[in-house]
Every structure is written in C-alpha cells, then in structure tokens.
C-alpha atoms as a PDB file:
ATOM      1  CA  UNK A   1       0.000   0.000   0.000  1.00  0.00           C
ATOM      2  CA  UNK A   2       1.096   3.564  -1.436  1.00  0.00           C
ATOM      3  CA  UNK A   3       0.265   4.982   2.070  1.00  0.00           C
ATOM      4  CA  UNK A   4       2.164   2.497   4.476  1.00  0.00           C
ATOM      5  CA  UNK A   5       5.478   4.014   2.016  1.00  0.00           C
ATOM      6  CA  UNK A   6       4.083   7.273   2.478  1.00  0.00           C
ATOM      7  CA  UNK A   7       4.103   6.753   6.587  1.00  0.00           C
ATOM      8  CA  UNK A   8       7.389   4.907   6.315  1.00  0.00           C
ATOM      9  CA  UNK A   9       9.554   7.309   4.129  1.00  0.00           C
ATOM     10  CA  UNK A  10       8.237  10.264   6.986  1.00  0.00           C
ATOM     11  CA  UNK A  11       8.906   7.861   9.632  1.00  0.00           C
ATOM     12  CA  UNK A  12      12.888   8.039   8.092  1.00  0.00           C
ATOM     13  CA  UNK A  13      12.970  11.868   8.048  1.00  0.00           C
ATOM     14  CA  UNK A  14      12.412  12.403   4.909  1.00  0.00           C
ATOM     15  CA  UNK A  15      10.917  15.918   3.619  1.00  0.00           C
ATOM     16  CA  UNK A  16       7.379  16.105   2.572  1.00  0.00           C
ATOM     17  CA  UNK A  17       8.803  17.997  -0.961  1.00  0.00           C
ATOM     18  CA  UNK A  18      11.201  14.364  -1.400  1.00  0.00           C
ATOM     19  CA  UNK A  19       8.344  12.106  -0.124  1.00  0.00           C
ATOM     20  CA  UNK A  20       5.917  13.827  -2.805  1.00  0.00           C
ATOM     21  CA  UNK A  21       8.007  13.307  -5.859  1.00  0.00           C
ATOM     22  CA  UNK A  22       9.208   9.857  -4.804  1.00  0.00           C
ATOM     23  CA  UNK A  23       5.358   8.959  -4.656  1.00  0.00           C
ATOM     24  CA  UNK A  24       4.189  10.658  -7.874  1.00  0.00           C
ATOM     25  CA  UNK A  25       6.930   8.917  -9.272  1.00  0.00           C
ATOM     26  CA  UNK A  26       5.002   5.866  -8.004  1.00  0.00           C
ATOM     27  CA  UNK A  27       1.501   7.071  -8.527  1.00  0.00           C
ATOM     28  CA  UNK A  28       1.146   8.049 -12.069  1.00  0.00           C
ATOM     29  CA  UNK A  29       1.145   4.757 -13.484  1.00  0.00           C
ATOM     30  CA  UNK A  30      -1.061   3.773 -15.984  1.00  0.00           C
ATOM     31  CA  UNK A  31      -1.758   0.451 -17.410  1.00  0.00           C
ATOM     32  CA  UNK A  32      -3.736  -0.286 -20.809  1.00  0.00           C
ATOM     33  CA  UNK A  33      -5.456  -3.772 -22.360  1.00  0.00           C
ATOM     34  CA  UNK A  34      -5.470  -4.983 -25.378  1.00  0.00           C
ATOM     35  CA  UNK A  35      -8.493  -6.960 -25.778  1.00  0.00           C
ATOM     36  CA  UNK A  36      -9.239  -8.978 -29.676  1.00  0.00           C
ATOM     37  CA  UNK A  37      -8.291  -5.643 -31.361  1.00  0.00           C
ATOM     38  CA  UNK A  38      -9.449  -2.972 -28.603  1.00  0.00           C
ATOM     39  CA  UNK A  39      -7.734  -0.950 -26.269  1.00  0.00           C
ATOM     40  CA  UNK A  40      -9.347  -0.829 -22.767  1.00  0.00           C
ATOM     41  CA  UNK A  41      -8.352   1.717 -19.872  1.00  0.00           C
ATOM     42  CA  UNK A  42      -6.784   3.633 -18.262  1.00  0.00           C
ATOM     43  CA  UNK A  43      -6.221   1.127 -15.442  1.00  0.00           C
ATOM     44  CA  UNK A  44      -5.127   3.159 -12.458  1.00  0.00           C
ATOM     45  CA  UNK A  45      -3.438   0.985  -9.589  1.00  0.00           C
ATOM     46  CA  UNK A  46      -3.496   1.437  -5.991  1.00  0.00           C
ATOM     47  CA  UNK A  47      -0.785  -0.311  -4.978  1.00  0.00           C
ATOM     48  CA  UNK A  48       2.541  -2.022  -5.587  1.00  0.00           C
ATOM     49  CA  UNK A  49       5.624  -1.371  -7.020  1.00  0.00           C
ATOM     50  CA  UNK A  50       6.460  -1.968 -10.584  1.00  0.00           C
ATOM     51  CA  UNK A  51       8.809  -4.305 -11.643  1.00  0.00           C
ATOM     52  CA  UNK A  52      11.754  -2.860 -14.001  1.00  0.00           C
ATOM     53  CA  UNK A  53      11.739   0.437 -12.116  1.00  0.00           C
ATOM     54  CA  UNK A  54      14.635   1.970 -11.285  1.00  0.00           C
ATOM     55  CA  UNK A  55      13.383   3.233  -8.011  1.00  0.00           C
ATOM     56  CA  UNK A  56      11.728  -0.460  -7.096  1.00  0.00           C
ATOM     57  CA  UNK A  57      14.739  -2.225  -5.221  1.00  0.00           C
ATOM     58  CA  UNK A  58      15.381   1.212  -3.105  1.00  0.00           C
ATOM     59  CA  UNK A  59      11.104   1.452  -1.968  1.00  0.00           C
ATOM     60  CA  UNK A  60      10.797  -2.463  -1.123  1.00  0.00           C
ATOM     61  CA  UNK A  61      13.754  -1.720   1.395  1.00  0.00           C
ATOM     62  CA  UNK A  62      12.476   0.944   3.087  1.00  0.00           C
ATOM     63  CA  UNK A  63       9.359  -1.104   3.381  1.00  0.00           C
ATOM     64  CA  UNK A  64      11.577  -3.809   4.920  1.00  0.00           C
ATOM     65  CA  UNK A  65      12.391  -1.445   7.077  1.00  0.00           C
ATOM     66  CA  UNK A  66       9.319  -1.435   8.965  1.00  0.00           C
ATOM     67  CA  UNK A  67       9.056  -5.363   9.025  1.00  0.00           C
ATOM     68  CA  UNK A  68      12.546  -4.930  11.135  1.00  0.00           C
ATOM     69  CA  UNK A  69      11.481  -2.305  13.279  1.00  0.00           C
ATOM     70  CA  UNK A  70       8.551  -4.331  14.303  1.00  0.00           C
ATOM     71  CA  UNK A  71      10.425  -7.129  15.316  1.00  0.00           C
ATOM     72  CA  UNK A  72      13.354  -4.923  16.580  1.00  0.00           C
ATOM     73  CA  UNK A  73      10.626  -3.164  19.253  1.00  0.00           C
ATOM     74  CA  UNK A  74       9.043  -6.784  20.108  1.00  0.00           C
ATOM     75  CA  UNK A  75      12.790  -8.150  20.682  1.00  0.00           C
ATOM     76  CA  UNK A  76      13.122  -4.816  23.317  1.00  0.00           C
ATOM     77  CA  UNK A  77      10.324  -6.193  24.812  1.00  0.00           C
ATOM     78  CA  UNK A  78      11.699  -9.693  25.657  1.00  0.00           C
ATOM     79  CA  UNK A  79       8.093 -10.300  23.221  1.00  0.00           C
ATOM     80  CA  UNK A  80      10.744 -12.248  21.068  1.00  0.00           C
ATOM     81  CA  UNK A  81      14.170 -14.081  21.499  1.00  0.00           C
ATOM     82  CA  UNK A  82      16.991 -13.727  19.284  1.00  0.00           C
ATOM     83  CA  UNK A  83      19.768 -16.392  18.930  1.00  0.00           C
ATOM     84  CA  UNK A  84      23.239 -15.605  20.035  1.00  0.00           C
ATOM     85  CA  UNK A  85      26.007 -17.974  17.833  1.00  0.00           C
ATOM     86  CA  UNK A  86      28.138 -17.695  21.304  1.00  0.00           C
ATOM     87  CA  UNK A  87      27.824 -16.227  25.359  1.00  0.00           C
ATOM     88  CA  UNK A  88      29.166 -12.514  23.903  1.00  0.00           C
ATOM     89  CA  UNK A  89      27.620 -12.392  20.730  1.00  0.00           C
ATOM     90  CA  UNK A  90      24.896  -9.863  20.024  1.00  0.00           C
ATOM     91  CA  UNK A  91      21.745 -11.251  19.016  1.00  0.00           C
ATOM     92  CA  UNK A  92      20.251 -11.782  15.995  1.00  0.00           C
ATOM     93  CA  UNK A  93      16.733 -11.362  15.887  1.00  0.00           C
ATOM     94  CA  UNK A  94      16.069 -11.412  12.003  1.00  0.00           C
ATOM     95  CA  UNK A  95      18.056 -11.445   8.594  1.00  0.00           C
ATOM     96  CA  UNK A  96      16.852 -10.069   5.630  1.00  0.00           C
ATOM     97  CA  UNK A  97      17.675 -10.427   1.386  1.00  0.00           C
ATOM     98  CA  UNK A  98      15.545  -9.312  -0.679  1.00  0.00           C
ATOM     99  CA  UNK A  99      12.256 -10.859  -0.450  1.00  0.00           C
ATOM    100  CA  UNK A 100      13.750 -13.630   1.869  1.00  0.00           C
ATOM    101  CA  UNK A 101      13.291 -13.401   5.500  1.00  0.00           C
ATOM    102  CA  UNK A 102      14.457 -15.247   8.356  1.00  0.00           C
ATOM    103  CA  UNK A 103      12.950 -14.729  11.869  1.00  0.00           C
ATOM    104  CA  UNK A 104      14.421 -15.910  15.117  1.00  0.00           C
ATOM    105  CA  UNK A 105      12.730 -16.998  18.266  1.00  0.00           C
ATOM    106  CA  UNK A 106      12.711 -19.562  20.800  1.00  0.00           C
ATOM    107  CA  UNK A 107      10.616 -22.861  20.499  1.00  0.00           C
ATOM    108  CA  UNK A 108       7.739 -22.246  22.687  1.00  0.00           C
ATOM    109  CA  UNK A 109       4.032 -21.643  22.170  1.00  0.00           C
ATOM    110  CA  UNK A 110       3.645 -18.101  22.963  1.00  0.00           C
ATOM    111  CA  UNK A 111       6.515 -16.600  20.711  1.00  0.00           C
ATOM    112  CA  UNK A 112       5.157 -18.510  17.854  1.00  0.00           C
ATOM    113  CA  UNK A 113       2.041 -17.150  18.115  1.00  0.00           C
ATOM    114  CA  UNK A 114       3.581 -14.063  18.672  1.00  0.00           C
ATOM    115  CA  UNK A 115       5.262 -14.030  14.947  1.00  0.00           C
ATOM    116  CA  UNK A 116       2.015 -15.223  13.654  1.00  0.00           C
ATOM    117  CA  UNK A 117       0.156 -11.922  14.867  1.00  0.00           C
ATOM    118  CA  UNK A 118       3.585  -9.887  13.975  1.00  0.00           C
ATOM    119  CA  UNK A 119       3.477 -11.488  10.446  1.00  0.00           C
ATOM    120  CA  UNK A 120      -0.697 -10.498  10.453  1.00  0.00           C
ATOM    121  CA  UNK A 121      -0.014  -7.425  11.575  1.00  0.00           C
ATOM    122  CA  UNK A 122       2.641  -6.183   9.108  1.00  0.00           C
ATOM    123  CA  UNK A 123      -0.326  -7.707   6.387  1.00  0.00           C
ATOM    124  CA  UNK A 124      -2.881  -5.522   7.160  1.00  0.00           C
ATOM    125  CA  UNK A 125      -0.341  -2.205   7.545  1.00  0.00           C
ATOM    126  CA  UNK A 126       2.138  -2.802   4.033  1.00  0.00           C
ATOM    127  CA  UNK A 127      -0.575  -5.189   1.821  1.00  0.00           C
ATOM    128  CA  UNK A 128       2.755  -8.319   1.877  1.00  0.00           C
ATOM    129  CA  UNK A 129       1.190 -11.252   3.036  1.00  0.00           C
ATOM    130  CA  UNK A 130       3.350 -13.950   3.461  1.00  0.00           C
ATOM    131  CA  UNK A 131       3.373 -17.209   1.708  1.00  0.00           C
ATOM    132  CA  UNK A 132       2.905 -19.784   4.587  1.00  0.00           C
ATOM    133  CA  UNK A 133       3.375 -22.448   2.135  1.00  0.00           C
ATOM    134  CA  UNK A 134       6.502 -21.679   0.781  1.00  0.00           C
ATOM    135  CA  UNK A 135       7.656 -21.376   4.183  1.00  0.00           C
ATOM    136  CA  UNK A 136       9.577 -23.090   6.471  1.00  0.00           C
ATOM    137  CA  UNK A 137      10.452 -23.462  10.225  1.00  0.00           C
ATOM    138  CA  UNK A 138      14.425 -24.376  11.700  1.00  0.00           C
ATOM    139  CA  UNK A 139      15.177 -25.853  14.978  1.00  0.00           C
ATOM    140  CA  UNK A 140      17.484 -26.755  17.132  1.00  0.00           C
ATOM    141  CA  UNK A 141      19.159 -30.058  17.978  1.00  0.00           C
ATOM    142  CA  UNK A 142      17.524 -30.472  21.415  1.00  0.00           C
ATOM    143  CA  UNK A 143      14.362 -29.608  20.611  1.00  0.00           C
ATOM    144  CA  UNK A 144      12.075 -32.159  21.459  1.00  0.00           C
ATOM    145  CA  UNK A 145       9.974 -33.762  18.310  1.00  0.00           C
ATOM    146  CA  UNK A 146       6.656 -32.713  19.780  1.00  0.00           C
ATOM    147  CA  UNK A 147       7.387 -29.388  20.386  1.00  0.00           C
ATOM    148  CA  UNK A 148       8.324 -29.544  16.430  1.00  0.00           C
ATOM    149  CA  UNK A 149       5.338 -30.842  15.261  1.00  0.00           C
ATOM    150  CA  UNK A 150       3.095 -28.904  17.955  1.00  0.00           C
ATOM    151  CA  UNK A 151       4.775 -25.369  16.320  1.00  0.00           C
ATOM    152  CA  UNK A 152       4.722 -26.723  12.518  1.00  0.00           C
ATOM    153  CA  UNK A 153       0.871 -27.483  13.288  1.00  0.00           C
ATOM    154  CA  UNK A 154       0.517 -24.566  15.068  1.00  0.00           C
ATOM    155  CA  UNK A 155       2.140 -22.132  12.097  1.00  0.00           C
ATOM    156  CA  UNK A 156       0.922 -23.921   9.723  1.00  0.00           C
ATOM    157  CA  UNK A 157       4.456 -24.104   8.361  1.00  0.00           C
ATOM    158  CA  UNK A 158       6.083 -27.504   7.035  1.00  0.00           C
ATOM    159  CA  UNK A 159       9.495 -28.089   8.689  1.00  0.00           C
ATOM    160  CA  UNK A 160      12.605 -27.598   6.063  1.00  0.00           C
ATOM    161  CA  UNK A 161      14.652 -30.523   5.620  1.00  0.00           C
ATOM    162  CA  UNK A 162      18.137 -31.390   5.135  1.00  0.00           C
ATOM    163  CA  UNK A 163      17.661 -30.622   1.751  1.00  0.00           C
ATOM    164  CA  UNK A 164      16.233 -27.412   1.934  1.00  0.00           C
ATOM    165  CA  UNK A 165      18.622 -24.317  -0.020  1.00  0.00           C
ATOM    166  CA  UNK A 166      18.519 -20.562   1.035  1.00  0.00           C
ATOM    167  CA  UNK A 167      20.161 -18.325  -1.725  1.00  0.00           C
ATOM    168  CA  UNK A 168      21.533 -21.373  -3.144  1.00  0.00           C
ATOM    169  CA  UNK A 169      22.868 -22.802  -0.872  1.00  0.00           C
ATOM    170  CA  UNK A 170      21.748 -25.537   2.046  1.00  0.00           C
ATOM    171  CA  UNK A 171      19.725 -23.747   4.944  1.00  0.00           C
ATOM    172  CA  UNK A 172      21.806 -26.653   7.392  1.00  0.00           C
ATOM    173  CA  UNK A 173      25.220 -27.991   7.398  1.00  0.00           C
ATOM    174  CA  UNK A 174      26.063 -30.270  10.162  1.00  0.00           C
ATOM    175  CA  UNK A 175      29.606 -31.808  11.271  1.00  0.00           C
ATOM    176  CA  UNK A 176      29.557 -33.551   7.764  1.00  0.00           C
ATOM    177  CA  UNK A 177      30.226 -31.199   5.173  1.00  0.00           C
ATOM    178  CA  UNK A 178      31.172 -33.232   2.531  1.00  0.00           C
ATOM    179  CA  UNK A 179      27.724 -34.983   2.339  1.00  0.00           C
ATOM    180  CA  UNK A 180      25.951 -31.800   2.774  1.00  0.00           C
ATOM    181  CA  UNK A 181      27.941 -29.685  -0.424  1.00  0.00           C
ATOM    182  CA  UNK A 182      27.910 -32.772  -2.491  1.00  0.00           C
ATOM    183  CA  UNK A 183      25.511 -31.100  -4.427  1.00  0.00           C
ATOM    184  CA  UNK A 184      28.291 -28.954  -5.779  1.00  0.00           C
ATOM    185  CA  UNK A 185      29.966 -32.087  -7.343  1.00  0.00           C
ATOM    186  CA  UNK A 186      26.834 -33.419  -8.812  1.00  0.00           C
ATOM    187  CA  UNK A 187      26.154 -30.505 -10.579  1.00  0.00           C
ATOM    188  CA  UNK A 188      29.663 -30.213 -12.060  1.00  0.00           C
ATOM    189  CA  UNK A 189      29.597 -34.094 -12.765  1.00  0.00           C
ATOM    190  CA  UNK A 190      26.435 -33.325 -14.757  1.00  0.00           C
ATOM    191  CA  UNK A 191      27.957 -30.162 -16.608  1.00  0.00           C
ATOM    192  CA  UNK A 192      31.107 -32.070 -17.777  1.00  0.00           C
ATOM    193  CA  UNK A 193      29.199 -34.778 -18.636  1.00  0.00           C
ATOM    194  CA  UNK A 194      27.281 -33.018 -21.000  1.00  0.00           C
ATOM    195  CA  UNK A 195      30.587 -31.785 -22.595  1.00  0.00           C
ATOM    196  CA  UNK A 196      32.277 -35.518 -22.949  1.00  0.00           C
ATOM    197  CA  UNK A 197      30.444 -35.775 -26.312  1.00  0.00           C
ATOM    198  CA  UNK A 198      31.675 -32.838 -28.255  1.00  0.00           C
ATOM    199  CA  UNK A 199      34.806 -32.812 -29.811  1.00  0.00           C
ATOM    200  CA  UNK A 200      37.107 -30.174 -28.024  1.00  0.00           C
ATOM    201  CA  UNK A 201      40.138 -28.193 -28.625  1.00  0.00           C
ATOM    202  CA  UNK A 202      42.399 -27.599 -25.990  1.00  0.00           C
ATOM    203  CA  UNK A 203      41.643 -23.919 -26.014  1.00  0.00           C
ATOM    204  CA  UNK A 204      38.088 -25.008 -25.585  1.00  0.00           C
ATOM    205  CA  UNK A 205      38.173 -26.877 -22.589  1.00  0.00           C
ATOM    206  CA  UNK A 206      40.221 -24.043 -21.114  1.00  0.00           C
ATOM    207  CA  UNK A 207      37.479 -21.785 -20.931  1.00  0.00           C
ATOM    208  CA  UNK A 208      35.056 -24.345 -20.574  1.00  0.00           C
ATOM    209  CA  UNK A 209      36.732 -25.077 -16.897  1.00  0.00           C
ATOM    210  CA  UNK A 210      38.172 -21.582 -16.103  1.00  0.00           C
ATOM    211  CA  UNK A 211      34.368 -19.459 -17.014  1.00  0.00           C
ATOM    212  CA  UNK A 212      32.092 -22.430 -16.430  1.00  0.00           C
ATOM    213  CA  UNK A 213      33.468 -24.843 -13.955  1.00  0.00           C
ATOM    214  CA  UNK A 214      35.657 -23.074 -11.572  1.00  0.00           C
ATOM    215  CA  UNK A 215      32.962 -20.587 -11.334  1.00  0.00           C
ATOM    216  CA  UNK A 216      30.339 -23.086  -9.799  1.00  0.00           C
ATOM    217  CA  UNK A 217      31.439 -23.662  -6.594  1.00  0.00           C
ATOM    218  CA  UNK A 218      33.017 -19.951  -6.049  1.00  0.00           C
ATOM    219  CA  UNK A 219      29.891 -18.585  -4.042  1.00  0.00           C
ATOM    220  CA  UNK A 220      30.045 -21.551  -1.706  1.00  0.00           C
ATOM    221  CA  UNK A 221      33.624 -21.384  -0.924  1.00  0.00           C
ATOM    222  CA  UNK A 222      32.926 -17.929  -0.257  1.00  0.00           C
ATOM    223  CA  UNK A 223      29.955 -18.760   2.365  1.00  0.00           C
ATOM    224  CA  UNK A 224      31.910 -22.298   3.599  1.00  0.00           C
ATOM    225  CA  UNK A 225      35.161 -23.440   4.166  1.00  0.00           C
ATOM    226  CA  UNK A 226      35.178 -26.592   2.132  1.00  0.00           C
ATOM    227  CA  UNK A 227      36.824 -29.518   3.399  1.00  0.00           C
ATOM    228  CA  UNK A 228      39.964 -31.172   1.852  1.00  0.00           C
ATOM    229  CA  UNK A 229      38.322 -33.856   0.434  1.00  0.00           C
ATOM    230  CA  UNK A 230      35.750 -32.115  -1.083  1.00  0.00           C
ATOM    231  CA  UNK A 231      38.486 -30.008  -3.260  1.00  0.00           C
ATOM    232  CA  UNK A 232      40.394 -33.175  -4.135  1.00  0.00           C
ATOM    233  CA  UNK A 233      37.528 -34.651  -5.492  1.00  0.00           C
ATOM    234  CA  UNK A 234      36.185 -31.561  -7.377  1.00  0.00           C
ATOM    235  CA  UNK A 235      39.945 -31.184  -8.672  1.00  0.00           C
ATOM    236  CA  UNK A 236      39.776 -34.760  -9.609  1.00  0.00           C
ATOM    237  CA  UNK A 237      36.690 -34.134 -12.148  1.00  0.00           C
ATOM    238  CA  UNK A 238      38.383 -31.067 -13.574  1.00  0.00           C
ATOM    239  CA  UNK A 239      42.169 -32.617 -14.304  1.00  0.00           C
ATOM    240  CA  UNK A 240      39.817 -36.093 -15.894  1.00  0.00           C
ATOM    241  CA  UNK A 241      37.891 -33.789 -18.409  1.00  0.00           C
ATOM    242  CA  UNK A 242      41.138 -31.723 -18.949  1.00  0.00           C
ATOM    243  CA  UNK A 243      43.387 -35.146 -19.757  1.00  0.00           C
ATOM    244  CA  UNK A 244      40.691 -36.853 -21.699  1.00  0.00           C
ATOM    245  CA  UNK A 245      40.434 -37.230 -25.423  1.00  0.00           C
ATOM    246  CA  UNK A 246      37.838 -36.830 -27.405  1.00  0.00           C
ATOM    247  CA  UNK A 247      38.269 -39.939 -28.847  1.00  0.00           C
ATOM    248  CA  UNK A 248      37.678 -41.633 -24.913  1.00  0.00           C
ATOM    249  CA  UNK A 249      33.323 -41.863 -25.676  1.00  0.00           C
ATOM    250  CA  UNK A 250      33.507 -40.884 -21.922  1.00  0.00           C
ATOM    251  CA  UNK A 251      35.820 -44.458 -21.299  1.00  0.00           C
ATOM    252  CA  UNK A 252      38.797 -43.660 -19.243  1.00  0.00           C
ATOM    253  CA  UNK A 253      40.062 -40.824 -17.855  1.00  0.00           C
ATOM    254  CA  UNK A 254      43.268 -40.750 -19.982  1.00  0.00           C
ATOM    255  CA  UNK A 255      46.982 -39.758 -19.395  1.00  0.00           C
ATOM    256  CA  UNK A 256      47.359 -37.051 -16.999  1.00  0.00           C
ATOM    257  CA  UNK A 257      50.855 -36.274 -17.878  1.00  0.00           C
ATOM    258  CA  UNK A 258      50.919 -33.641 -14.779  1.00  0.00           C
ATOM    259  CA  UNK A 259      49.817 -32.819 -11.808  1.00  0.00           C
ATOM    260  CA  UNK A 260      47.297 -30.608 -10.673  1.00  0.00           C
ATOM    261  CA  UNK A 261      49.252 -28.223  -8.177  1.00  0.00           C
ATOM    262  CA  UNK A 262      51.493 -27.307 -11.392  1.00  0.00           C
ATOM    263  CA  UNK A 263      48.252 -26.964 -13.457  1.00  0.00           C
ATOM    264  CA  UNK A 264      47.182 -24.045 -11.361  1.00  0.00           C
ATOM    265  CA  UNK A 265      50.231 -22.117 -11.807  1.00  0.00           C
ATOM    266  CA  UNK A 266      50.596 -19.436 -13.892  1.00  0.00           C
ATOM    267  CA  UNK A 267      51.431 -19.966 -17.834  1.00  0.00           C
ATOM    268  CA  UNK A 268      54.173 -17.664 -17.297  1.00  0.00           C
ATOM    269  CA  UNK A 269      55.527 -20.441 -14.762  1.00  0.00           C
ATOM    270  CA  UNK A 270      54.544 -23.759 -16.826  1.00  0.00           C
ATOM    271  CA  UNK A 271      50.973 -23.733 -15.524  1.00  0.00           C
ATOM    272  CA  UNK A 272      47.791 -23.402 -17.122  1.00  0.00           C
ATOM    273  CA  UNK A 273      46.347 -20.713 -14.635  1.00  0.00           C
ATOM    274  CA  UNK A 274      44.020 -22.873 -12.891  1.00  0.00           C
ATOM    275  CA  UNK A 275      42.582 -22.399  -9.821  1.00  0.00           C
END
C-alpha cells in the first residue's frame, strides 16, 4: 500500500517535498489492455511497485524497514528471542535479502504465536502477506519432536529438511560437510558430462573449466570453508575432463601427464592458470 510508504519514508525523516516526488513517481502509473483488437483503460493501480523500475529495489527496502522495526521493538520487549552464535555475541533477531526473510525466536508456544500476529499485523499495515506455504520453520538439535510438530501445526508451516537451499545454498550444514555440499559435485559431474560428447580443442576446454566450472562452486567457498576432500575430489573431475580425449566416448580418464598443483600455476611459470 502507497500509504504504508508514504508513513514509512516520513517515519525516516524524509521531507514532505522528497516524499511527494518519490510517490508521484510511483503514482502516475497507468496500465492499458489490449483486448481482440481494442484498447481498454486507463487502469489506475493502488498499490505495488512496478517491476523494471529503477526506483523499485530502493522502496521495497524501506518497506523492509518497517518489518525490522517491528520485530526490533518486540525483541526490546523480551516479546521475542533472538539467537546468540556464542555467550558474547549480540543477538540476531532477524536477517533479511531481498524478499527472503528469516525470523528468530525460541521454540515455545507463545513466541510462535507471537510471529504469527507480527506477520498479520505487518499484512494488514504494508498489503505483503506472506506465503505460509513456501515457508519453512528451523530448529534446534535439542528440541524435542513434539514441540516440532506442535509449532509446525501450530504455524501452519512444514518443517525444512536437510535438503532445503537458502540463496543457493543448504539452509543446514552439520559436522559432515562433505555430504551436505555434495551437491556442488553433482552438478559439475552433470555439466562435464554433457561436454564428454563434443569434440574439443584444448583452447576449448580451457574456458570451458576456467568461465564455467571453476565458477560453480566460487559462491560456496565464499559462504563455507570446504573440506579437503571435497576439493580433491572436485579437482579430480576437472584434471579427468582436462586429460581426456575426445576420442575416450567418456571411457577412461586418460593420461594425466601432470599434476594438478602445477596446473594451477601461472602460464608464465609452466601452468595453465588454474585455480
């Protein structure tokens, strides 16, 4: 709603001369229909931002904004519980990207109720409502499997699994890391895979593995730190599709006539500049 941004953006301090053009910026959108040959409108909306605006990402954060406050006043109210990741850590209440959201609280009845009637609230005040069914509820290791299923039932919110992702990634990694990012190595098994059938240069599979390959598991290493084995085996894939010939038909791994560690060095050093 137009006038939840309007309450928001004065809320922030902004001038009522700024908070005027940024909303007839918004406002004076007009949509028209082409229906079997005829043009129908003006349609004048009442709400919503526009996709493809320039000013769209910058609006749908300050309306974020007020989500946060909300749960930053109920936190000062002991209404809801953060999570601390140690004894002198601040807490964290709430993280948000984009349109994703996750909200921290303890396990209990009352403060899940509580986000229920924060999520309602927030509703009826921006227009968002939030998609219960794409949704999805975290807990703890010691929490007990009926207070699970009495929240999930309670929410109406399935509990995410251990193969749930968040910004591509999984939502949770235990001790065992090399079971939980061995999606990485499937999905660069698959995409060499598909490349074992074409007949490749040399130059070719250079880029192939330096722009396509390497560049997979980059945002994850940047997130996790990757166990040893993990980057053996993921160097393992790259040196077989690297030493294999075309004439192989995906049989063999051919000669690898030297050794990874030198592969990654720079050309300038006998390397091929892999990483």
């Amino acid at each position: 709603m137009w006038g939840f941004l309007k309450a928001i953006l004065r809320v922030m301090g902004f001038s009522a001369r700024w908070i005027g053009l940024i909303l007839s910026c918004v406002n004076s959108v007009r949509y028209h229909v082409i229906n079997s040959g005829q043009k129908l409108g003006p349609i004048t909306p009442t709400r919503g931002i526009r996709q493809g605006c320039h000013l769209s990402p910058y609006l749908f954060i300050v309306c974020a904004e007020g989500f946060s406050s909300l749960i930053r006043s109920d936190e000062s109210t002991r209404r809801l519980t953060g999570c601390k990741v140690a004894r002198s850590a601040p807490t964290i209440s709430h993280l948000l990207f984009a349109d994703d959201s996750y909200v921290y609280c303890q396990a209990s009845d009352e403060e899940a109720n509580h986000v229920l009637s924060l999520l309602r609230f927030f509703e009826e005040a921006s227009g968002q409502k939030v998609n219960l069914h794409k949704s999805s509820t975290f807990f703890s290791s010691n929490t007990s499997m009926a207070t699970r299923s009495r929240i999930c039932s309670l929410m109406c919110i399935q509990e995410a699994g251990v193969d749930s992702m968040y910004l591509g990634l999984p939502s949770i990694v235990g001790r065992n890391k090399n079971a939980v990012l061995g999606f990485l190595k499937e999905k660069m098994r698959k995409r060499i895979n598909g490349w074992e059938g074409k007949f490749l240069s040399r130059a070719g599979k250079e880029i192939l593995i330096k722009t396509v390959v390497q560049a997979l598991p980059s945002y994850a290493m940047n997130v996790f730190l990757f166990p040893i084995g993990t980057c053996k085996e993921l160097e393992r894939m790259m040196a077989n599709f690297w030493w294999k010939s075309n004439s192989s038909n995906g049989n063999g791994i051919g000669i690898i006539w030297m050794n990874w560690e030198r592969m990654t060095k720079h050309k300038f050093d006998g390397g091929m500049g892999f990483r």
